[in-house]
C-alpha atoms as a PDB file:
ATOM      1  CA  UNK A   1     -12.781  -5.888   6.438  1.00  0.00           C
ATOM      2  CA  UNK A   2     -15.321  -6.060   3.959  1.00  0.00           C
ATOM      3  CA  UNK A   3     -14.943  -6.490  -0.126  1.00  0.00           C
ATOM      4  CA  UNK A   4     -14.783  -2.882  -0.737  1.00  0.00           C
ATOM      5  CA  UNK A   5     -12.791  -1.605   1.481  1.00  0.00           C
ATOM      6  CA  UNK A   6     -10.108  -4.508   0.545  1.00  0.00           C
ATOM      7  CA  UNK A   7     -10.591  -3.684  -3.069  1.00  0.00           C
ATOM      8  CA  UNK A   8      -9.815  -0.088  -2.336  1.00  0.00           C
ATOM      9  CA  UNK A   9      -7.221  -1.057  -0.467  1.00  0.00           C
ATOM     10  CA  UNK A  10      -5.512  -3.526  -2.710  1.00  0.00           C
ATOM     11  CA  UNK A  11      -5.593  -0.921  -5.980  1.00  0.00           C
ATOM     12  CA  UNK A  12      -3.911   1.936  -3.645  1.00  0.00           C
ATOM     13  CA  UNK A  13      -0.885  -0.250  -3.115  1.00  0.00           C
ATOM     14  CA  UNK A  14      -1.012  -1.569  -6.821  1.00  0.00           C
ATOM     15  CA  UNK A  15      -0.509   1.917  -7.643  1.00  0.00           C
ATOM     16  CA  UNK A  16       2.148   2.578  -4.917  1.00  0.00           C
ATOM     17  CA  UNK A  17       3.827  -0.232  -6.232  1.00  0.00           C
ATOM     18  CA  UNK A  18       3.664   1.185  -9.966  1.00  0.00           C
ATOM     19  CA  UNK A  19       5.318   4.335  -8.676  1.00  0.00           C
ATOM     20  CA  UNK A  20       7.990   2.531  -6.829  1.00  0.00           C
ATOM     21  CA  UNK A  21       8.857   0.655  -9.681  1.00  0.00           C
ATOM     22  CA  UNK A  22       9.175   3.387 -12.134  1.00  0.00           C
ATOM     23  CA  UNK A  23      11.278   4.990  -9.873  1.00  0.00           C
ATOM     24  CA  UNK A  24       8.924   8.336  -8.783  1.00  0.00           C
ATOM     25  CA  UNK A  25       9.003   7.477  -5.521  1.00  0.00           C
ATOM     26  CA  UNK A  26      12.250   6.236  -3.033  1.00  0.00           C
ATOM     27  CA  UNK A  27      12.142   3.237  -0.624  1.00  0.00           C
ATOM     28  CA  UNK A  28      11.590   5.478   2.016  1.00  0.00           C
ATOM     29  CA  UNK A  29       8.952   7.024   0.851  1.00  0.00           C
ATOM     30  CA  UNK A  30       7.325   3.877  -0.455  1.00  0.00           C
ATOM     31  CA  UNK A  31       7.517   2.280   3.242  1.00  0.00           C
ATOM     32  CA  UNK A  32       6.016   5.283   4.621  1.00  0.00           C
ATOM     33  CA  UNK A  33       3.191   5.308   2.383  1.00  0.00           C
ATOM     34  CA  UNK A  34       2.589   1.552   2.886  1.00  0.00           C
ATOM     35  CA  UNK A  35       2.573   1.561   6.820  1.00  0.00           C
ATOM     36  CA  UNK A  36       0.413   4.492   6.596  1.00  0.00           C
ATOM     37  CA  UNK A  37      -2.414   2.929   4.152  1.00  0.00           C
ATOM     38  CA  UNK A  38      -2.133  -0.224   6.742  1.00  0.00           C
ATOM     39  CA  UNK A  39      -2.847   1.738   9.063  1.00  0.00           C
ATOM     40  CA  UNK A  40      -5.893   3.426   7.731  1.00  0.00           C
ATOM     41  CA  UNK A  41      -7.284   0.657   6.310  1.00  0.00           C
ATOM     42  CA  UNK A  42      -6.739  -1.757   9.601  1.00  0.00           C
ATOM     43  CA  UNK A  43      -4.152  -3.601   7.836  1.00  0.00           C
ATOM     44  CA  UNK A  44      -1.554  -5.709  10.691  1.00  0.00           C
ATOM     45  CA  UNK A  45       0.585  -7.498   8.532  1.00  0.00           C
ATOM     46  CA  UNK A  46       2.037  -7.221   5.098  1.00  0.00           C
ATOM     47  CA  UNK A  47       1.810 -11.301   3.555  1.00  0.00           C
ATOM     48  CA  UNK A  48       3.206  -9.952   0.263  1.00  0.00           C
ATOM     49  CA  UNK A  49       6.414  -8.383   1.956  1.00  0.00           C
END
């Protein structure tokens, strides 16, 4: 994966995170989002889970 594409990668699930926290968004729908941007961005395993 190169720098970018981490990067881009790495702010998308800052911001999930964000909206998880604050309570916009429910468990379920944060783990759905998260397997999903792994999955578009190549992503096999979660080391911050």
């Amino acid at each position: 994966m190169n720098g970018k594409k981490l990067l881009r990668y790495s702010m998308q699930l800052a911001m999930l995170k964000q909206l998880f926290v604050k309570k916009l968004i429910s468990e379920a729908e944060y783990l759905l989002i998260e397997k999903r941007l792994m999955k578009d961005y190549g992503i096999v395993s979660n080391i911050t889970a």
